[in-house]
Protein backbone atom coordinates (compact mmCIF):
# COMPACT_ATOMS: atom_id res chain seq x y z
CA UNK A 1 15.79 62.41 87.95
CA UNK A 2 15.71 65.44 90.37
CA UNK A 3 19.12 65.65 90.08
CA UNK A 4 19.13 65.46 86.39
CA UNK A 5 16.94 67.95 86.12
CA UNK A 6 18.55 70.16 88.76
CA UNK A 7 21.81 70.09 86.56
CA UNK A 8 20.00 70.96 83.30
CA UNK A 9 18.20 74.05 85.22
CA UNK A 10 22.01 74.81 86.83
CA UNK A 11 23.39 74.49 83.30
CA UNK A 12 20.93 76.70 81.73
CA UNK A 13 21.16 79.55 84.04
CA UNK A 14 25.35 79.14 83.42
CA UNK A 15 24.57 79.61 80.01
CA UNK A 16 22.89 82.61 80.13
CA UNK A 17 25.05 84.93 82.89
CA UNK A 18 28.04 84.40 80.71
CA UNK A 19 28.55 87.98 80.08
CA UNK A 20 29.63 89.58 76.56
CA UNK A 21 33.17 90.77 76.96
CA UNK A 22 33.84 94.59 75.27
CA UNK A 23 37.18 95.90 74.38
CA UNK A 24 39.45 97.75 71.98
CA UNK A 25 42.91 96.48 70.92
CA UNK A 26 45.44 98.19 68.95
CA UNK A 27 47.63 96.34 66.97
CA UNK A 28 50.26 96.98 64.24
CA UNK A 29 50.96 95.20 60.85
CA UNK A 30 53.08 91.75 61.71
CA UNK A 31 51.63 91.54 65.49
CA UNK A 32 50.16 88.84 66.85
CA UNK A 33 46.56 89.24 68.98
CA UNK A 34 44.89 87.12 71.40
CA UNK A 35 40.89 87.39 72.94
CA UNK A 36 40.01 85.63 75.44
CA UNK A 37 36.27 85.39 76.48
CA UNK A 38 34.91 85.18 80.17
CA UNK A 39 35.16 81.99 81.79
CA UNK A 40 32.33 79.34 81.17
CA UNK A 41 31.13 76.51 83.06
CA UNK A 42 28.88 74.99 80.53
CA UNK A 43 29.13 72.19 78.11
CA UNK A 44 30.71 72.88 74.79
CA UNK A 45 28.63 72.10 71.47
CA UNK A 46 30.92 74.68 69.30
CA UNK A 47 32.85 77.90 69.39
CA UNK A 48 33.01 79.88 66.58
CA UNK A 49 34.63 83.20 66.00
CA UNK A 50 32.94 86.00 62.97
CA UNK A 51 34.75 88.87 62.31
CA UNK A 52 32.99 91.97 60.91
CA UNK A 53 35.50 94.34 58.71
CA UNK A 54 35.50 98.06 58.01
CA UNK A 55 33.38 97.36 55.05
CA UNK A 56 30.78 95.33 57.15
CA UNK A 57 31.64 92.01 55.50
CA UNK A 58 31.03 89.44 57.97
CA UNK A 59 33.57 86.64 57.76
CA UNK A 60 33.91 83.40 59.41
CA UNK A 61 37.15 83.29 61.04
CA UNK A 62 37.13 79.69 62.69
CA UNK A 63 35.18 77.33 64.00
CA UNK A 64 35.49 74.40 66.37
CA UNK A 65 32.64 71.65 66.70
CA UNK A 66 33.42 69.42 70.00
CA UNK A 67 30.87 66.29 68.38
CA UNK A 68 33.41 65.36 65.41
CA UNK A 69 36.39 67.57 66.91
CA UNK A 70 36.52 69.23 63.86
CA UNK A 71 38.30 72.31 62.79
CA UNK A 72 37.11 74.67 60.74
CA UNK A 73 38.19 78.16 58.94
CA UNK A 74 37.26 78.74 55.72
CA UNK A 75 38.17 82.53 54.51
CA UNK A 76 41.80 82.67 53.52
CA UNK A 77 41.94 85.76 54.96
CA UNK A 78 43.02 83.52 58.11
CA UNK A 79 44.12 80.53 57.00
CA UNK A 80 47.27 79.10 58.67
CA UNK A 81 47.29 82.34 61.37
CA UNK A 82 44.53 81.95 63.04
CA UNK A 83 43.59 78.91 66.25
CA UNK A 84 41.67 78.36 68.91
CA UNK A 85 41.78 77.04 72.44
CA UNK A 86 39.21 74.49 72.43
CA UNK A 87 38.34 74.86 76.40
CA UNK A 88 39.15 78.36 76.93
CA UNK A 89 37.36 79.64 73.57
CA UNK A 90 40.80 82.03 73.42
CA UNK A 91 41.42 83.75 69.62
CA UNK A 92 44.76 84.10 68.48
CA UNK A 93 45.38 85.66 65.24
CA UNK A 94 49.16 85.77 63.76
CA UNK A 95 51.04 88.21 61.11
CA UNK A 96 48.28 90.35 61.24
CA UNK A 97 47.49 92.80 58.44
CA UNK A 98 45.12 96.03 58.64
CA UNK A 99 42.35 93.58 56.40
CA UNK A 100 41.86 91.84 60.54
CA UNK A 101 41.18 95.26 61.64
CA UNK A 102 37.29 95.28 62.93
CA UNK A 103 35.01 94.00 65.06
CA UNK A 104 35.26 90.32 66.22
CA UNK A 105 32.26 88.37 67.92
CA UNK A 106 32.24 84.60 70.13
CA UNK A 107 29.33 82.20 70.00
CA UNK A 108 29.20 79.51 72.26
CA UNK A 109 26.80 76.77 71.12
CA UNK A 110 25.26 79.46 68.72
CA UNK A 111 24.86 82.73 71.00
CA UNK A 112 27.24 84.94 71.24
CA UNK A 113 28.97 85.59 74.34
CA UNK A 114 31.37 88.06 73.73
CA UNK A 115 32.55 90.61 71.46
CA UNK A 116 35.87 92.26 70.57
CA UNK A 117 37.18 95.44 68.51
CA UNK A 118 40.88 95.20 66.81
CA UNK A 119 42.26 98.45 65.26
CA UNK A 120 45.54 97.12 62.93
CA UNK A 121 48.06 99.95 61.72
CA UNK A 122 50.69 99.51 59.45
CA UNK A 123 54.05 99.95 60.38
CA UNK A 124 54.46 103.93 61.58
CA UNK A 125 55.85 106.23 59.56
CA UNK A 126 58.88 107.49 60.65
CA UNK A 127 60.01 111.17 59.42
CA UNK A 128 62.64 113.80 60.38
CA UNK A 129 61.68 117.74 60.97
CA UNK A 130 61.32 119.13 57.05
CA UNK A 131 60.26 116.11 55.60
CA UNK A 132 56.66 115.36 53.45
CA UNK A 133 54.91 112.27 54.79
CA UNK A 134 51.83 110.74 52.35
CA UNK A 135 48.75 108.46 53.39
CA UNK A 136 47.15 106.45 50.50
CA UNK A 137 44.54 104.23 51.79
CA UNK A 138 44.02 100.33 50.42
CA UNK A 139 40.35 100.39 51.28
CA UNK A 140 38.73 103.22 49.01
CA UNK A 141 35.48 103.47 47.21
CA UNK A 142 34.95 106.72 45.56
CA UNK A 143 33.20 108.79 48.10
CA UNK A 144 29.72 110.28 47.63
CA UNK A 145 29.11 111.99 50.87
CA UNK A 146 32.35 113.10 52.85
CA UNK A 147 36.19 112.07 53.11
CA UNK A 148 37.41 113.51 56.15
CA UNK A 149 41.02 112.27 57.85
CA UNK A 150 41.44 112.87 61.87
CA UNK A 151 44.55 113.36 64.06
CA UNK A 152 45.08 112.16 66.90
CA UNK A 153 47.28 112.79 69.40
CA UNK A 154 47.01 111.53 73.19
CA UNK A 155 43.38 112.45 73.92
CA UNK A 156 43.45 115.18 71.26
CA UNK A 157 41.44 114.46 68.12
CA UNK A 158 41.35 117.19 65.80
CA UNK A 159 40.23 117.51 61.92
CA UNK A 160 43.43 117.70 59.34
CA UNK A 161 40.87 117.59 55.91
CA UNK A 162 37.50 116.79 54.57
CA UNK A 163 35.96 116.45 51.54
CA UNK A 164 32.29 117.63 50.56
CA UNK A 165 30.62 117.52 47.13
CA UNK A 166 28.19 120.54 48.44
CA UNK A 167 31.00 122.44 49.71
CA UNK A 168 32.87 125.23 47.10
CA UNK A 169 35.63 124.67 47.98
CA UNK A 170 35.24 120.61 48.30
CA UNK A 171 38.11 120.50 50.29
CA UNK A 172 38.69 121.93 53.31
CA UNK A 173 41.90 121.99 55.83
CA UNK A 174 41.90 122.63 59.41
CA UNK A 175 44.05 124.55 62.26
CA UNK A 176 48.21 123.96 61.48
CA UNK A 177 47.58 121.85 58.67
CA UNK A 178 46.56 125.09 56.45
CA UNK A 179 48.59 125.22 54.06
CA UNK A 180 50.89 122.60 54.51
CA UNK A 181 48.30 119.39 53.89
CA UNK A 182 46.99 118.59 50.71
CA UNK A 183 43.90 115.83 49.84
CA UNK A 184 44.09 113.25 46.11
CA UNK A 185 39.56 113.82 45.68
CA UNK A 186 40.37 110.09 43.63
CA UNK A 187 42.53 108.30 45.76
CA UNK A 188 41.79 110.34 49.16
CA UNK A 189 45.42 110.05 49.89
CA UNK A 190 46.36 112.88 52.16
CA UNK A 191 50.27 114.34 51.91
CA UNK A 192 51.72 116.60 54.74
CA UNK A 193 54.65 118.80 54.06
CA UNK A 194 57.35 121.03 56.60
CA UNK A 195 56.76 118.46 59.27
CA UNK A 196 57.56 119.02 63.09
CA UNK A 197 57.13 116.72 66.07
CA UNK A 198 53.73 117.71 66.98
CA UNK A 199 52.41 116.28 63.56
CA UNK A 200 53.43 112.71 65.42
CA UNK A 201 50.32 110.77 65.82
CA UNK A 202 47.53 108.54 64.47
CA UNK A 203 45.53 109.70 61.10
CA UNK A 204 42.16 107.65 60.50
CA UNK A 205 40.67 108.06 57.47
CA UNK A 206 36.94 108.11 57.09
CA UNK A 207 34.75 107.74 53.95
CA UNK A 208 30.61 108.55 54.55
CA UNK A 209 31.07 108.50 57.84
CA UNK A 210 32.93 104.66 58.10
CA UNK A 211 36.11 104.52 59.40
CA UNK A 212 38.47 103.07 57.26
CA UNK A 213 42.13 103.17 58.09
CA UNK A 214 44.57 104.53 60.34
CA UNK A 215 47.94 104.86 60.10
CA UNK A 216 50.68 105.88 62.75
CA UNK A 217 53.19 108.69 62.05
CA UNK A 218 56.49 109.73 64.17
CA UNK A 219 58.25 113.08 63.78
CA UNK A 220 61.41 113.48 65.16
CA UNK A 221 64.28 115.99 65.31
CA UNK A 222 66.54 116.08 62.15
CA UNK A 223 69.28 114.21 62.84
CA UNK A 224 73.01 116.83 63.53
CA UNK A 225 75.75 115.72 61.39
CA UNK A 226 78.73 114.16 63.02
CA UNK A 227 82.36 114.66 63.05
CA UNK A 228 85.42 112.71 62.86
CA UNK A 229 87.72 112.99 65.77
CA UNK A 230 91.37 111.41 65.16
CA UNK A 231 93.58 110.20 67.92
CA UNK A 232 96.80 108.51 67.66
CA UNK A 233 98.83 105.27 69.22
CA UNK A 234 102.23 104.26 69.29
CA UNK A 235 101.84 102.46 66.13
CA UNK A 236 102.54 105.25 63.37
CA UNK A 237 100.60 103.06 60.80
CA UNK A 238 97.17 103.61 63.02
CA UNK A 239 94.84 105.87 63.88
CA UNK A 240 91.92 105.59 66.09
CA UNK A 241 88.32 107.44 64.83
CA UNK A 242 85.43 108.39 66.40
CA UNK A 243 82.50 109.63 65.91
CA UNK A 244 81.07 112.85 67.10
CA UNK A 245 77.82 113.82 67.54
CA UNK A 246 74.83 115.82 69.39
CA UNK A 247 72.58 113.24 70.21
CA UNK A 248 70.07 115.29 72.71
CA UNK A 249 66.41 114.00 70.92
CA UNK A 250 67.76 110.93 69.25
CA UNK A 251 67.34 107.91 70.68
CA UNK A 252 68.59 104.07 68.84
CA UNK A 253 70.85 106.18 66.22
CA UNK A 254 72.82 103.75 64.13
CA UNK A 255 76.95 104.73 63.05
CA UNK A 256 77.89 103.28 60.46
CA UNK A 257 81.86 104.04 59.27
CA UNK A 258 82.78 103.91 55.38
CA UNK A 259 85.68 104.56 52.99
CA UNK A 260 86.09 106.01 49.73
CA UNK A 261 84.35 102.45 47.95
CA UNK A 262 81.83 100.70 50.83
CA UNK A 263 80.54 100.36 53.96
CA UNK A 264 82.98 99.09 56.87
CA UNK A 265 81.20 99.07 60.08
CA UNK A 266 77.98 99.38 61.30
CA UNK A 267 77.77 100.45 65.66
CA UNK A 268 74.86 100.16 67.77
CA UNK A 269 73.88 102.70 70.29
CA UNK A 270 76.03 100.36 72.97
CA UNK A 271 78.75 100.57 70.86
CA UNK A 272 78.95 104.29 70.44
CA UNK A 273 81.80 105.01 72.64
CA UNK A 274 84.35 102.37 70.74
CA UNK A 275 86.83 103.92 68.69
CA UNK A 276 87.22 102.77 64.66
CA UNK A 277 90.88 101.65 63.74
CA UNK A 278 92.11 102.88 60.42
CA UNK A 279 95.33 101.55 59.08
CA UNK A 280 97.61 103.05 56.95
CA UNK A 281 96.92 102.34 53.20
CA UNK A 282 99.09 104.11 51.26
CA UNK A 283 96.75 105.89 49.35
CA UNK A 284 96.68 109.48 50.30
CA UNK A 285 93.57 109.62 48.13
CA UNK A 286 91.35 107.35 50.48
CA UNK A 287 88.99 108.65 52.72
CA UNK A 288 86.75 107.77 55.69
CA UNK A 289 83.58 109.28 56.35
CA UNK A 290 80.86 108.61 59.64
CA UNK A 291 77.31 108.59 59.57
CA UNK A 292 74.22 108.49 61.60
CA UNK A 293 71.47 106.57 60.50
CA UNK A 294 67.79 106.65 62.03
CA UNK A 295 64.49 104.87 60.98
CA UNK A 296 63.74 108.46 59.58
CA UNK A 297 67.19 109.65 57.58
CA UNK A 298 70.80 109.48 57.36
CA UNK A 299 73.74 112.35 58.31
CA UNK A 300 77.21 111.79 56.78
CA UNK A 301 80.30 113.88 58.25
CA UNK A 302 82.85 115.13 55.71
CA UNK A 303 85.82 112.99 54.22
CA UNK A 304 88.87 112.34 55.97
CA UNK A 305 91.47 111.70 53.75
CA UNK A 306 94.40 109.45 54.47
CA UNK A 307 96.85 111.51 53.99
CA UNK A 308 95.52 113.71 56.34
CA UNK A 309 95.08 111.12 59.54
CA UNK A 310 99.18 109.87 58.80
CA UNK A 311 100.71 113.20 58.99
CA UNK A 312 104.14 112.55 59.76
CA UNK A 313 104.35 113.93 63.71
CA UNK A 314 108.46 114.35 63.03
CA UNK A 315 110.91 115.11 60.26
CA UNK A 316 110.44 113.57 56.82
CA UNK A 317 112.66 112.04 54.64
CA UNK A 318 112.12 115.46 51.95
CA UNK A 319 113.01 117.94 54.91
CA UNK A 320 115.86 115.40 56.22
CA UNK A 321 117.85 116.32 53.00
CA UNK A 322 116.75 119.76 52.80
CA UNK A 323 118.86 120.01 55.98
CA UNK A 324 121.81 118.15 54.99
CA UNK A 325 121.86 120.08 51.55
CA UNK A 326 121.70 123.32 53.60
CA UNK A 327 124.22 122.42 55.84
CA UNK A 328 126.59 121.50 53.05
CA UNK A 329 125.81 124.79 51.39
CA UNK A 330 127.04 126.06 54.43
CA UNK A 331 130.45 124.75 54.86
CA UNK A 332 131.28 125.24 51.82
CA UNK A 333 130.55 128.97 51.87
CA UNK A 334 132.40 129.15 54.92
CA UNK A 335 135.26 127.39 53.45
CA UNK A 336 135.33 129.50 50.52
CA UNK A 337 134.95 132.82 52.76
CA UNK A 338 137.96 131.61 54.34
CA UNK A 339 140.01 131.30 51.49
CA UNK A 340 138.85 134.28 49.95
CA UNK A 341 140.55 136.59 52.71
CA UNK A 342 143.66 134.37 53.47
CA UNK A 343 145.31 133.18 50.27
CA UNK A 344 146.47 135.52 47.76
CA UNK A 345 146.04 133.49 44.66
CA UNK A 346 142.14 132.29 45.25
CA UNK A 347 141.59 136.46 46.10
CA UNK A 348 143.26 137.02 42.88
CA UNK A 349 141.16 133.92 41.06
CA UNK A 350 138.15 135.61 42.49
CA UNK A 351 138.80 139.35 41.64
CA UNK A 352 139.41 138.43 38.16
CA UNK A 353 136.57 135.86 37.81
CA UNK A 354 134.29 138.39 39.15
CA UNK A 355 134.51 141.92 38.47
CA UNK A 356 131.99 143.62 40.73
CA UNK A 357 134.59 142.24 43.60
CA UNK A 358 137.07 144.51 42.04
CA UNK A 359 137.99 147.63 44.40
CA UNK A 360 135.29 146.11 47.02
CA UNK A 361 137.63 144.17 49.24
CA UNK A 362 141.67 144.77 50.27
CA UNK A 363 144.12 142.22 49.17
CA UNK A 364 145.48 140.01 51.71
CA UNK A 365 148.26 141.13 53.46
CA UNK A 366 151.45 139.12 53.79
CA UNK A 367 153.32 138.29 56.94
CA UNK A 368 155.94 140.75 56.29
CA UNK A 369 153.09 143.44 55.04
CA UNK A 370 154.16 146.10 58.46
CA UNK A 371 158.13 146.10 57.37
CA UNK A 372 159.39 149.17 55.06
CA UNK A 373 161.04 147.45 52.18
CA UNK A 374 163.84 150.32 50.54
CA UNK A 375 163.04 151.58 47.24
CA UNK A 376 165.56 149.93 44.59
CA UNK A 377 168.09 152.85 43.61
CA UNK A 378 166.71 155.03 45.79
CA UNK A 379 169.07 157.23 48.55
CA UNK A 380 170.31 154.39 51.57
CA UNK A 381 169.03 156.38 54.59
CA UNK A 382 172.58 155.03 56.28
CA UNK A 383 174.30 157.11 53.40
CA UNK A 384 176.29 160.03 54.82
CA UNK A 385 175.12 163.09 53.45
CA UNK A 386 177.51 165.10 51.48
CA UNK A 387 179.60 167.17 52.79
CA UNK A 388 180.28 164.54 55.91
C-alpha cells in the first residue's frame, strides 16, 4: 500500500510540472501544421484540443477518450483534416484555411497543458513594379471603433490606414502609402497602387482593436521583354531560336514559345539555355513569338515571321533568271553591234529602219575601200598628152 500510494503522490506531482508550451506558427492557405505538447509521464484519461478563432469562438477541434478509445471531432471546420497522436498528444491539422488561424489550447485529463498560436495567410500576392494590389477581408463586421491595416516588413511594422468615426477625415494614410493607398469604409478592403519592392510584406487587418487577417504580398521587378535570336544549321528547312533576356532580379521565370495560332513550348528555368527548332512551313505569313512568364505577369517579344528566319543565304530561283535573261540580252547586243559595223546590208537595214542613225556612223568599208578606182570616161592618166 506504501507503494501504491507512493505512485499516486509520484503521479500527481507528474501531472502538475507538465509545463504549458507557448509558440507562434505561421502558416499559409493549403499547409499542413503540427503541435506537439511537452512530454508526459502520466496516465491518459483524454486529450482534447479547443481552438479559439479571431472572433473568440471557441471550437472543439478533437478529442480522444483512452476508456472507450473513442474519437471525437465534431465542428466541420476540421472534419477529415484534423488527428491526433494518441500517446504523444501531437495536433496535426491538414489543407489549412485562414478560418484555423488562432489560438489553439491541450488538456490532458481536463487541464490544460499547453497552448499554441497559428497565424494562416492565403496564398501571397504576387505583383510586378506598376501594378495595383487589393486586400478584401472574409472576416468583417462593420466597424464601430477603428479599422486600421499594418505593414510589416522584417521587424518593421508601420501603419498603411485607419479608420475613425471621430476623426474628419475618417480615414487616414500613413508615410509612402500617401497617396497611393486607398480604404472601402464598408468592406475595409484596402487597394495599393504604383507598387515597388519595398511594398513586399505582410498586411494585417484589424477591426476594434482584434486582429483579423493578414495577407502576404511580393513585389518584384517588372519583368524586360525578350528577344528572338535566330541561328542556322546545315539543314536549310531549320532554324534554331532562342530566347533572350535580362534576367538580373528574376528568379523561376517561365519561356514559353508560340506561333501565329497557340502555344508550342513551355521551358523551365533549367531549360533556358536549349535552343527552339522551327521548321520551315511554307507560310511566309507565320510567326513565332517568346515570352516570359512570372507568378506576377507576362513579357512577349515581337513576331518573327517565317519568311524572315528562311531567307534564302544564296541565289534564288527569281535572280537565277534575271541573270540568264541579262546575259542573253547581252550577246545578242554584242552580236548585233557586230553586224552593225561589218556587213553592209544589216548597216543599210539599220540606217533606214532608224533614222536618228542616219549621218551618225560611217558605212563599212570594203576590202578594196584604199584602191583609186578611174572615173568612167574620164582622161587615162597613161594617155600621152597631146602634142607627144
Amino acid at each position: 500500500m506504501a507503494f501504491v500510494s507512493f505512485s499516486t503522490v509520484f503521479v500527481s506531482v507528474m501531472l502538475f510540472t507538465v509545463s504549458p508550451v507557448a509558440g507562434k506558427t505561421e502558416k499559409t492557405e493549403g499547409d499542413t501544421v503540427e503541435f506537439t505538447p511537452a512530454e508526459f509521464t502520466v496516465s491518459i484519461t483524454t486529450m482534447e484540443w479547443t481552438h479559439v478563432d479571431k472572433s473568440s469562438n471557441k471550437i472543439k477541434a478533437i478529442k480522444w477518450d483512452s476508456r472507450d478509445q473513442s474519437l471525437n471531432i465534431p465542428n466541420p471546420r476540421f472534419k477529415k483534416i484534423t488527428s491526433i497522436d494518441t500517446k504523444t498528444g501531437k495536433l496535426t491539422i491538414e489543407s489549412l484555411t485562414k478560418e484555423h488561424s488562432g489560438q489553439y489550447k491541450f488538456e490532458l485529463n481536463g487541464e490544460t497543458k499547453g497552448e499554441f498560436s497559428l497565424e494562416v495567410s492565403g496564398e501571397p500576392f504576387k505583383k510586378e513594379e506598376g501594378q495595383e494590389v487589393s486586400f478584401l477581408p472574409k472576416d468583417f463586421a462593420k466597424a464601430t471603433q477603428s479599422m486600421i491595416w499594418k505593414h510589416i516588413a522584417g521587424l518593421d511594422t508601420t501603419r498603411v490606414a485607419e479608420w475613425d468615426p471621430k476623426d474628419e477625415p475618417p480615414v487616414t494614410f500613413h508615410g509612402q502609402f500617401r497617396n497611393i493607398a486607398s480604404l472601402d469604409e464598408t468592406t475595409g478592403q484596402l487597394t495599393i497602387k504604383n507598387l515597388v519592392e519595398e511594398h513586399s510584406g505582410k498586411y494585417t487587418f484589424y477591426v476594434d482593436g482584434v486582429e483579423k487577417e493578414t495577407f502576404i504580398l511580393v513585389v518584384s521587378k517588372r519583368l524586360p521583354i525578350p528577344t528572338i535570336e535566330r541561328d542556322t544549321g546545315n539543314n536549310p528547312n531549320i532554324v534554331y531560336l532562342k530566347c533572350n533576356y535580362d534576367g538580373s532580379g528574376h528568379k523561376d521565370l517561365l519561356i514559353i514559345w508560340s506561333n501565329s495560332t497557340q502555344e508550342l513550348r513551355t521551358m523551365k528555368p533549367e531549360e533556358h539555355d536549349k535552343s527552339f527548332i522551327v521548321e520551315k512551313s511554307n507560310n511566309p505569313d507565320n510567326y513565332y513569338t517568346c515570352s516570359l512568364k512570372s507568378p506576377a505577369g507576362r513579357e512577349t517579344s515581337l513576331k518573327a515571321y517565317e519568311r524572315d528566319l528562311f531567307k534564302e543565304s544564296g541565289l534564288g530561283e527569281g535572280a537565277i533568271a534575271g541573270i540568264i535573261i541579262s546575259i542573253i540580252i547581252l550577246i545578242c547586243g554584242g552580236v548585233g553591234a557586230f553586224f552593225y559595223k561589218t556587213n553592209s546590208v544589216f548597216h543599210d537595214l539599220i540606217h533606214d529602219r532608224f533614222s536618228c542613225l542616219r549621218g551618225n556612223a560611217p558605212a563599212p568599208t570594203e576590202t578594196n575601200a584604199n584602191v583609186n578606182v578611174p572615173l568612167r570616161n574620164s582622161p587615162s592618166s597613161t594617155q600621152p598628152a597631146d602634142g607627144d
